[in-house]
C-alpha atoms as a PDB file:
ATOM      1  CA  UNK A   1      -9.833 -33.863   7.677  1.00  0.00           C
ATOM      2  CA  UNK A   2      -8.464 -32.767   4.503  1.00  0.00           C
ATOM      3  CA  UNK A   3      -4.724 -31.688   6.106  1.00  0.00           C
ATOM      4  CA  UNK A   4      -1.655 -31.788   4.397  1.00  0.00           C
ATOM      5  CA  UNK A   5       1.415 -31.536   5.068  1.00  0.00           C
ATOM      6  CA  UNK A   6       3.740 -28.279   3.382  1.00  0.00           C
ATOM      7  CA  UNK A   7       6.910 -27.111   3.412  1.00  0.00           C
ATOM      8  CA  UNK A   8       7.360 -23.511   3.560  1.00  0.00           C
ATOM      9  CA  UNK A   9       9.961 -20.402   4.680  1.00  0.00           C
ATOM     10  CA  UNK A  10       7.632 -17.863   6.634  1.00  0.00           C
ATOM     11  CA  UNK A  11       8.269 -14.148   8.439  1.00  0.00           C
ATOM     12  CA  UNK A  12       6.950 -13.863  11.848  1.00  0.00           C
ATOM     13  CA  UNK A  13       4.612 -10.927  11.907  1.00  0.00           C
ATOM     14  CA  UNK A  14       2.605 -11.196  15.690  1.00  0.00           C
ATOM     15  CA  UNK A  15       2.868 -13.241  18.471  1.00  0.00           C
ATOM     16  CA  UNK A  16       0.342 -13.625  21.389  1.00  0.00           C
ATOM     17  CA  UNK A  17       0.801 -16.516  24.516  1.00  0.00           C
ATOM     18  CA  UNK A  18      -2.158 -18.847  24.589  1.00  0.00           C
ATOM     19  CA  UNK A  19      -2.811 -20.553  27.691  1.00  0.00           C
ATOM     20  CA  UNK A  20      -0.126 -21.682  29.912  1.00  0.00           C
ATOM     21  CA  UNK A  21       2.597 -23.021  27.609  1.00  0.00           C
ATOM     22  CA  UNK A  22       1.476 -22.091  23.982  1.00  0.00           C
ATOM     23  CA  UNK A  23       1.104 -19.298  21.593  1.00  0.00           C
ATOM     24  CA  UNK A  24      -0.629 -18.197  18.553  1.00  0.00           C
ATOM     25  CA  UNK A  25       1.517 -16.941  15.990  1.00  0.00           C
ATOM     26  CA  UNK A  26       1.075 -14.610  12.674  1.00  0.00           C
ATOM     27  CA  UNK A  27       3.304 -15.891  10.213  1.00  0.00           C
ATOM     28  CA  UNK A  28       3.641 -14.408   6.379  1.00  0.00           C
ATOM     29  CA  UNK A  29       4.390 -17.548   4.250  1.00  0.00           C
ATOM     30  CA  UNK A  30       5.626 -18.162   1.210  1.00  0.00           C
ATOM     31  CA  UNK A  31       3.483 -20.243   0.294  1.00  0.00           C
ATOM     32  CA  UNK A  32      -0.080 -19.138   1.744  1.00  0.00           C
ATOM     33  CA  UNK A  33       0.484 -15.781   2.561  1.00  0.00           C
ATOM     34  CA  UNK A  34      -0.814 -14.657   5.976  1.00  0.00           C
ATOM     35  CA  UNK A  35      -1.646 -17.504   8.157  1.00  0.00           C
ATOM     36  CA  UNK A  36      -1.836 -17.687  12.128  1.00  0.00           C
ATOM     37  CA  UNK A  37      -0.905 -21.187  13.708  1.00  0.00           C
ATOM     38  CA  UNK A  38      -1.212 -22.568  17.442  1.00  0.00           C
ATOM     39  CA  UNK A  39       2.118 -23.625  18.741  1.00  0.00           C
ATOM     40  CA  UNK A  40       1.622 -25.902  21.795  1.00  0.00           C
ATOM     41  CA  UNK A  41       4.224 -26.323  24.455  1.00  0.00           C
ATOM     42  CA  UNK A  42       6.975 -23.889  23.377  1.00  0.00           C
ATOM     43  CA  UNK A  43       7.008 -21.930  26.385  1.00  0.00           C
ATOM     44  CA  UNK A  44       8.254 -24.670  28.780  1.00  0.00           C
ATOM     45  CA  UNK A  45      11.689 -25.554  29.791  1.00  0.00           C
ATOM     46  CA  UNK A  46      12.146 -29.439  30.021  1.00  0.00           C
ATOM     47  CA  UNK A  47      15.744 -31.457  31.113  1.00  0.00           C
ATOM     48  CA  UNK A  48      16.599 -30.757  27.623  1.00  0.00           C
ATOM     49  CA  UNK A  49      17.008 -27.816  27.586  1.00  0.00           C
ATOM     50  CA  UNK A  50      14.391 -23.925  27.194  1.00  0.00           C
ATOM     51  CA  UNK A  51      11.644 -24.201  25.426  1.00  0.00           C
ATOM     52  CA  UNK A  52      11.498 -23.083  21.868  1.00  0.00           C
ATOM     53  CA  UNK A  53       9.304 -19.426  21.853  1.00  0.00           C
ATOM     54  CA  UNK A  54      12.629 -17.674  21.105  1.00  0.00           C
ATOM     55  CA  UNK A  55      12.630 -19.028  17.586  1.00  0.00           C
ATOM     56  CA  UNK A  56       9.458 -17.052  17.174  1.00  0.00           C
ATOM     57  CA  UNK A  57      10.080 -13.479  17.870  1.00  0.00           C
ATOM     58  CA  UNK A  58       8.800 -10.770  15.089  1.00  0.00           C
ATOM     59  CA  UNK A  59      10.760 -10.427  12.236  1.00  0.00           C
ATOM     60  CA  UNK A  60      12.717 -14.437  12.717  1.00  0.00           C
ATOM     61  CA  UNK A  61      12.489 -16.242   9.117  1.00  0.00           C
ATOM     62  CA  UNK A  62      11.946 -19.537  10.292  1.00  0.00           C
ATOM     63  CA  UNK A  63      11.586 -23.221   8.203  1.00  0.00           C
ATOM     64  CA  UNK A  64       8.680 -24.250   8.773  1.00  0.00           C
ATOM     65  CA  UNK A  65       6.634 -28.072   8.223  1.00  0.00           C
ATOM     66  CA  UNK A  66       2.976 -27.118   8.403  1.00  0.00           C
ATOM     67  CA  UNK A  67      -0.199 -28.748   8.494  1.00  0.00           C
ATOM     68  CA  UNK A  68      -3.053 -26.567   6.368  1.00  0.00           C
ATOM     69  CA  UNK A  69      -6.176 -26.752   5.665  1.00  0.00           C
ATOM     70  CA  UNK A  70      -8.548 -24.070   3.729  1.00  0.00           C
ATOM     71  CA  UNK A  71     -11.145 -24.756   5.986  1.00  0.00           C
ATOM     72  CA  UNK A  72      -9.203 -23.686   9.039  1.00  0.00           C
ATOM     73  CA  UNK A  73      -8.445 -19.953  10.199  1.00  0.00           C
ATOM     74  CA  UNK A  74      -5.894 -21.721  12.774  1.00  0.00           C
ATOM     75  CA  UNK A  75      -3.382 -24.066  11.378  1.00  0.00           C
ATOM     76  CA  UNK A  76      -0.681 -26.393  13.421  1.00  0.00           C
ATOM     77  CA  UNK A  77       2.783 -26.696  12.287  1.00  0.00           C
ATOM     78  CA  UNK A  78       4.908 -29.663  12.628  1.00  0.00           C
ATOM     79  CA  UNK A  79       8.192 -28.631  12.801  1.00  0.00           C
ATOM     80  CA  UNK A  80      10.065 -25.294  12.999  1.00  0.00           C
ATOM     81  CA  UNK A  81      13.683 -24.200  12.863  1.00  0.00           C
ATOM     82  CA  UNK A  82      15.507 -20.968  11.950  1.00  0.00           C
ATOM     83  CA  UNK A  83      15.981 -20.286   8.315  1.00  0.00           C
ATOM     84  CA  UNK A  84      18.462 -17.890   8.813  1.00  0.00           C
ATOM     85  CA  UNK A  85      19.741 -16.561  12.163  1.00  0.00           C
ATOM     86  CA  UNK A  86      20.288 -12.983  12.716  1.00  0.00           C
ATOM     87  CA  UNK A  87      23.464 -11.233  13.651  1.00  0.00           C
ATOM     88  CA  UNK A  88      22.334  -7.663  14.879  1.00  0.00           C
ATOM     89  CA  UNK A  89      18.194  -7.493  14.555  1.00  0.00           C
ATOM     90  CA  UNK A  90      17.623  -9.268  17.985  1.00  0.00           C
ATOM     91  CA  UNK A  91      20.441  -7.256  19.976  1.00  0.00           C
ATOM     92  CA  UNK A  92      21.183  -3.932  18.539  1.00  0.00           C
ATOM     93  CA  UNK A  93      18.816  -2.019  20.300  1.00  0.00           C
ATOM     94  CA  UNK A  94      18.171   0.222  16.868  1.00  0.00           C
ATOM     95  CA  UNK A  95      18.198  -2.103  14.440  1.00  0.00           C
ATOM     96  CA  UNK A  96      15.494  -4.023  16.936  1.00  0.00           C
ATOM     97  CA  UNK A  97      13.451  -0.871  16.511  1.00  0.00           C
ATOM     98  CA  UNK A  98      13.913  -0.590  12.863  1.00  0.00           C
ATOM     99  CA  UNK A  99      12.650  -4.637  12.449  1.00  0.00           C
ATOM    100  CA  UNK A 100       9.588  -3.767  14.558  1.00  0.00           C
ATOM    101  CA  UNK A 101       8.699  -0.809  12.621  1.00  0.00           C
ATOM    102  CA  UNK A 102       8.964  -2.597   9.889  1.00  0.00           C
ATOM    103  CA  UNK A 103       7.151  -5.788  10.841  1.00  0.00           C
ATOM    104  CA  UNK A 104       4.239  -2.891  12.200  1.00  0.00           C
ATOM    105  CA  UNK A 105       3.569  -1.911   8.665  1.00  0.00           C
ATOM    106  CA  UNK A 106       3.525  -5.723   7.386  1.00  0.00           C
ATOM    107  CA  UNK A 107       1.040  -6.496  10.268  1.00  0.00           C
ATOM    108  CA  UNK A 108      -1.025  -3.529   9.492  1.00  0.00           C
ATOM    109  CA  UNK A 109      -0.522  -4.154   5.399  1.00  0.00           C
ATOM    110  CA  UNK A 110      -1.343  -7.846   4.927  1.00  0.00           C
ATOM    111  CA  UNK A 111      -4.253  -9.153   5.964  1.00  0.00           C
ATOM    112  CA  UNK A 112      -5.542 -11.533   3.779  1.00  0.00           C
ATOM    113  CA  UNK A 113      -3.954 -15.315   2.728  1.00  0.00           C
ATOM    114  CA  UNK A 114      -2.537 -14.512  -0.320  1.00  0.00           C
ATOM    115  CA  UNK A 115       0.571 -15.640  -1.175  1.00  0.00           C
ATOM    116  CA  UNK A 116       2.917 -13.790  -3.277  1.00  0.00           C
ATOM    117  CA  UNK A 117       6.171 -14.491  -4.032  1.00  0.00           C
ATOM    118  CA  UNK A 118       8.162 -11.266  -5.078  1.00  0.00           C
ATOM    119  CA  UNK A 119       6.275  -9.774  -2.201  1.00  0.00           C
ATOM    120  CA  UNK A 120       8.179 -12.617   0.187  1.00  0.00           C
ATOM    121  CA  UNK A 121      11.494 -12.225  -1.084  1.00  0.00           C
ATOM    122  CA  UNK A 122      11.250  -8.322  -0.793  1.00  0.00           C
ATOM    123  CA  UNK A 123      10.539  -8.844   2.906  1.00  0.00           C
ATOM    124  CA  UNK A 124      13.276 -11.726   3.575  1.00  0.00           C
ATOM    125  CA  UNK A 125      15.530  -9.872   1.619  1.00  0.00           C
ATOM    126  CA  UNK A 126      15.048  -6.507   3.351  1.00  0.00           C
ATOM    127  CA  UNK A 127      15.370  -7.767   6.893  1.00  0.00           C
ATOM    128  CA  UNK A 128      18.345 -10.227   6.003  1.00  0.00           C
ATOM    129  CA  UNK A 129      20.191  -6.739   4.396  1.00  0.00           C
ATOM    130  CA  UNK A 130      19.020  -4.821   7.489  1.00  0.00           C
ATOM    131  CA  UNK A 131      20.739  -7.060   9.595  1.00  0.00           C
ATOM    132  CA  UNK A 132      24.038  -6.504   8.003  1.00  0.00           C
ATOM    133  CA  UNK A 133      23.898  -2.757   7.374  1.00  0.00           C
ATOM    134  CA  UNK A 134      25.836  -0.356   9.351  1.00  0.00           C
ATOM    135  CA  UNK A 135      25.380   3.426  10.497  1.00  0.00           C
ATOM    136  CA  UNK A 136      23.605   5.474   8.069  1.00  0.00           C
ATOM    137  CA  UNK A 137      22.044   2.487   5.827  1.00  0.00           C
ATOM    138  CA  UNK A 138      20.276   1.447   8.987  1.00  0.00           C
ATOM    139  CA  UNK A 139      18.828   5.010   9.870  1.00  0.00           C
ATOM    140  CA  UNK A 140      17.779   5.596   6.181  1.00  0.00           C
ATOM    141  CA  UNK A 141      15.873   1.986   6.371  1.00  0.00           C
ATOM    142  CA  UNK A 142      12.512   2.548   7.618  1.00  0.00           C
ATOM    143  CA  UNK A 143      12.185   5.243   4.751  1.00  0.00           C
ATOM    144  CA  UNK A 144      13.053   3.212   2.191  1.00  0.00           C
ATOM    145  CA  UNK A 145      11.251  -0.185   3.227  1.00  0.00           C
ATOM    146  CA  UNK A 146       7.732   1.946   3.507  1.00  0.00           C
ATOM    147  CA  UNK A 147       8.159   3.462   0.079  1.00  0.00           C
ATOM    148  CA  UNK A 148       9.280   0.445  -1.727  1.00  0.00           C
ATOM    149  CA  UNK A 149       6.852  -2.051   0.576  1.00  0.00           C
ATOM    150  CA  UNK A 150       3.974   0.106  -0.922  1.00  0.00           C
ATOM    151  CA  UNK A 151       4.988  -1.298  -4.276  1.00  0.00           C
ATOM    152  CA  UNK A 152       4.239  -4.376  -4.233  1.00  0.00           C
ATOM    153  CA  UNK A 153       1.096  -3.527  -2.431  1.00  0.00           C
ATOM    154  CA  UNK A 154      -0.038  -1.814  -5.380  1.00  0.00           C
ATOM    155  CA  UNK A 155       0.116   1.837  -4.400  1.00  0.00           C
ATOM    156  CA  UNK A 156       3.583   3.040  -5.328  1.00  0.00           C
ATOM    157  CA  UNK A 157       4.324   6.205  -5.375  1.00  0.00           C
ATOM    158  CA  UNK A 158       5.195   7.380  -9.388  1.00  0.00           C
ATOM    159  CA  UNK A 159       8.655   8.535  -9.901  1.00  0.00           C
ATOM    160  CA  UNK A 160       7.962  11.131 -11.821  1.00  0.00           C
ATOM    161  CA  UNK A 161       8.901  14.087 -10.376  1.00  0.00           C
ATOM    162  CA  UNK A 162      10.084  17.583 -12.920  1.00  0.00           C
ATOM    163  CA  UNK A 163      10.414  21.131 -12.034  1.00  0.00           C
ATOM    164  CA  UNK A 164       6.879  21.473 -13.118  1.00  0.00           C
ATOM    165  CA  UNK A 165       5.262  19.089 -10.950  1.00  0.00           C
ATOM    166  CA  UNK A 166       7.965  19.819  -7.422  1.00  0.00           C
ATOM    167  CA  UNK A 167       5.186  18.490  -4.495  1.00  0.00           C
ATOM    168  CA  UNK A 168       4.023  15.033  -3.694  1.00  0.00           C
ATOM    169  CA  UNK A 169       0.631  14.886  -3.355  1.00  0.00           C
ATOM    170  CA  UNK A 170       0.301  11.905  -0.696  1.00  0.00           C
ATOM    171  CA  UNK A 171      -3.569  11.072  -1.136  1.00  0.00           C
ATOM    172  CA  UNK A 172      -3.098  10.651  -5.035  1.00  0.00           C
ATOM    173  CA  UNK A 173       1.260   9.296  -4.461  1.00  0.00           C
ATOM    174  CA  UNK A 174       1.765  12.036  -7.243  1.00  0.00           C
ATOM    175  CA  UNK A 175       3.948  14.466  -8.063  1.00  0.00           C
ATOM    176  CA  UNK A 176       1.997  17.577  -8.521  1.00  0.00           C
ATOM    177  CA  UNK A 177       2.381  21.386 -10.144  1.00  0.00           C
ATOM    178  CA  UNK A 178       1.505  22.896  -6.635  1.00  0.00           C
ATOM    179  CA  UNK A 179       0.028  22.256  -3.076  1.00  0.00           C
ATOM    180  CA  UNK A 180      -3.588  20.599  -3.476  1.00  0.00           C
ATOM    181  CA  UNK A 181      -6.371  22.123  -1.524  1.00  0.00           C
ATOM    182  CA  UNK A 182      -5.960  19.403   1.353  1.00  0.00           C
ATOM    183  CA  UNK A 183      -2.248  20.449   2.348  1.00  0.00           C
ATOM    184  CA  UNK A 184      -1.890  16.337   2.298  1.00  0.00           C
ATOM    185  CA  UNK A 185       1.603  16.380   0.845  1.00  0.00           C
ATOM    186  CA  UNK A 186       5.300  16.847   0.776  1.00  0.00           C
ATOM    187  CA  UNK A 187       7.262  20.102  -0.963  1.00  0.00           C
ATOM    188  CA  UNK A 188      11.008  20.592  -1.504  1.00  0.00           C
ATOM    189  CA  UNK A 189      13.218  19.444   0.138  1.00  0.00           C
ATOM    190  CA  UNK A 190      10.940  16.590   1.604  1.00  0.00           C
ATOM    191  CA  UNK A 191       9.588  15.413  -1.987  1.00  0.00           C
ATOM    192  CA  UNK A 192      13.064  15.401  -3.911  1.00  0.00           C
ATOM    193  CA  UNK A 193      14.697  13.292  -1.009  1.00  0.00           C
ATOM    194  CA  UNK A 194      11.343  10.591  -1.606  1.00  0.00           C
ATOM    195  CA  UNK A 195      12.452  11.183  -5.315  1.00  0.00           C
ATOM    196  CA  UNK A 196      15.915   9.686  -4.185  1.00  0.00           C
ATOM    197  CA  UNK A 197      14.403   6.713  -1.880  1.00  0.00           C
ATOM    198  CA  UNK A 198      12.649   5.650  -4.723  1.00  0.00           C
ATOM    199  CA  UNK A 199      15.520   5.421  -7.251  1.00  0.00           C
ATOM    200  CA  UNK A 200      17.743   3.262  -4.192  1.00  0.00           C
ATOM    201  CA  UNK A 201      17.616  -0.577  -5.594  1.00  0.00           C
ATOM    202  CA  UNK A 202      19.729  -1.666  -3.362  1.00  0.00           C
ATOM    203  CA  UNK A 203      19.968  -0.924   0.498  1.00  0.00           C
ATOM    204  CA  UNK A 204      23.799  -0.071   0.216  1.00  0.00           C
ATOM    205  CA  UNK A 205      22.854   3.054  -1.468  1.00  0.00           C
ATOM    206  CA  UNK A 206      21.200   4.488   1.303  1.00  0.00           C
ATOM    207  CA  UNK A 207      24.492   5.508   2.737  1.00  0.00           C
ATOM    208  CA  UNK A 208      24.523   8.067  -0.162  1.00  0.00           C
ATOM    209  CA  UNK A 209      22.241   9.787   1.685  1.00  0.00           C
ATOM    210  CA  UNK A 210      22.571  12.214   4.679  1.00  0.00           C
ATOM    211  CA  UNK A 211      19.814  13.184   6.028  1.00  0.00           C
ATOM    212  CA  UNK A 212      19.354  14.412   9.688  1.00  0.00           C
ATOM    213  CA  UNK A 213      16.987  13.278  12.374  1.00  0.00           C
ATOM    214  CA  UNK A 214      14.680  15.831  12.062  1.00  0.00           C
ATOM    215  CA  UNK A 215      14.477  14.828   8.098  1.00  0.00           C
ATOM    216  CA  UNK A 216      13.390  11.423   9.027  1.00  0.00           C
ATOM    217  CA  UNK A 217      10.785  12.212  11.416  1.00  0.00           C
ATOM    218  CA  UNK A 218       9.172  14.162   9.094  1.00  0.00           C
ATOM    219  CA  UNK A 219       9.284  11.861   6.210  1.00  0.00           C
ATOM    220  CA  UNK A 220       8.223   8.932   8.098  1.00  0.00           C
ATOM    221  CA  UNK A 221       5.129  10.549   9.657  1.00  0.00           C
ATOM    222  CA  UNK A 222       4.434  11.739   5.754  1.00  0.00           C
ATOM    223  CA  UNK A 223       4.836   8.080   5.156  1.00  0.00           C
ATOM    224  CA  UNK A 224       2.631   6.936   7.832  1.00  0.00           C
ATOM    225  CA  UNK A 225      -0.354   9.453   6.170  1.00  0.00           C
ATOM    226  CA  UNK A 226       0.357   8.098   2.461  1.00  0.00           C
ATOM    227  CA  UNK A 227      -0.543   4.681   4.039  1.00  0.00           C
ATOM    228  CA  UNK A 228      -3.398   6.044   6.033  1.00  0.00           C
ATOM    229  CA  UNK A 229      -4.940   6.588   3.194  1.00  0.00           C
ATOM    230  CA  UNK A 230      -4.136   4.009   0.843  1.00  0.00           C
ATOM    231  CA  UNK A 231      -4.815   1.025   3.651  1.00  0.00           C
ATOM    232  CA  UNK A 232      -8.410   0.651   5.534  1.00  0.00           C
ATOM    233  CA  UNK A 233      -8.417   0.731   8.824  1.00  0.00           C
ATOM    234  CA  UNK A 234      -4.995   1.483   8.644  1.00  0.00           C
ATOM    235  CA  UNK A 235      -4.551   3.436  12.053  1.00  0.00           C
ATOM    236  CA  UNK A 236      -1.049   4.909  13.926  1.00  0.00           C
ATOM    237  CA  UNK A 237       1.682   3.261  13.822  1.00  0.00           C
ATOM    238  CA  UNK A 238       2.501   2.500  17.721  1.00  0.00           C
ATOM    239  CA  UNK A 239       6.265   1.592  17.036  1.00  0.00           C
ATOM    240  CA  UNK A 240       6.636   5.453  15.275  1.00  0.00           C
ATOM    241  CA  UNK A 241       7.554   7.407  17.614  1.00  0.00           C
ATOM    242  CA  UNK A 242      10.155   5.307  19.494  1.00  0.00           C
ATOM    243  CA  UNK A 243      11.622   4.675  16.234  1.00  0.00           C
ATOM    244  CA  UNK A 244      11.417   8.782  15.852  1.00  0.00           C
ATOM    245  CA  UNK A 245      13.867   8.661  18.935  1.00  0.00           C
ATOM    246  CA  UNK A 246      16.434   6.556  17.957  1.00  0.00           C
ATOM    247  CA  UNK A 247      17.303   7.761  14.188  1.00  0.00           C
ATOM    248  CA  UNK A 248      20.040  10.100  14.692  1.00  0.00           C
END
């Protein structure tokens, strides 16, 4: 059995109960990208104490000691522990639905076992500063995590928008002289406030910008067709419109 042994932070993406006591669990890592490991026993409650399945709720950034093998689609791990504990994500019933949007389009987005680093810390970071953001930082999130996510995916959107080229063509993620025949795309004021989501560097500055619900329902189901069709088999996005609901 060629197994070792690997320390490694990793983002829980999916988690589905196996059998009586266990589960299987999606995990991005740091190390080896997307990997799924069988977690036996977690679900039971002993003398000691409840079991541990709460550590591994989508979005928790856990420690993890993990057996791996790349002959195995289902790894073990050895030991797990949080990495950082949340504040808000678990509790606040928006922020909750802001994390699960968010861990949606990382579920739907990374598929293969590849790691990448500056990928990782975009992710840890973002959920780490959406658990400390208030008001309209947290409303203005999901926005700004889909255009920025796509980044690192390879498909950003160019920031090149003029008064020549006013409409975002969301097929080609181009700014464009006018609508193009397949009415796939965003016009003014819809384009210029992507224009400003994709000059934010930093998640504070989203409190710059006030935009109303009906704003962000909008943009984020423009969002959802830009990755539609930049992503096979990409599909709808089932945490969308409860998300839709909640961003006042």
């Amino acid at each position: 059995m060629n197994q070792r042994l690997h320390h490694t932070k990793g983002i829980v993406i999916r988690v589905v109960k196996y059998g009586e006591t266990s589960l299987i669990v999606t995990i991005y890592t740091e190390l080896f990208g997307v990997q799924s490991y069988l977690v036996n026993g977690v679900r039971t409650s002993s003398k000691k104490g409840p079991g541990k399945a709460n550590l591994f709720q989508p979005a928790a950034i856990l420690d993890l000691v993990a057996y791996h093998s790349d002959l195995k689609n289902l790894q073990r791990l050895r030991e797990f522990r949080w990495s950082v504990v949340y504040q808000h994500i678990f509790f606040d019933v928006v922020k909750n639905a802001v994390a699960l949007f968010m861990v949606e389009l990382l579920q739907k987005c990374l598929k293969q076992p590849e790691p990448n680093e500056d990928l990782f810390n975009f992710i840890e970071d973002a959920f780490m500063h959406l658990d400390a953001s208030t008001g309209r930082v947290v409303a203005n999130y999901p926005l700004f995590f889909a255009l920025h996510l796509a980044g690192f995916l390879g498909f950003r959107i160019q920031n090149d928008q003029t008064e020549r080229t006013p409409v975002l063509d969301l097929r080609e993620g181009l700014f464009v002289p006018e609508e193009p025949l397949h009415h796939e795309s965003l016009d003014q004021p819809y384009s210029g406030i992507t224009t400003q989501l994709l000059r934010v560097r930093i998640p504070e500055e989203l409190e710059e910008l006030a935009l109303n619900q009906d704003t962000r329902r909008t943009l984020l189901q423009a969002y959802q067709a830009f990755y539609i069709f930049h992503v096979p088999d990409f599909g709808i996005m089932k945490t969308l419109p409860v998300l839709q609901t909640m961003l006042a």
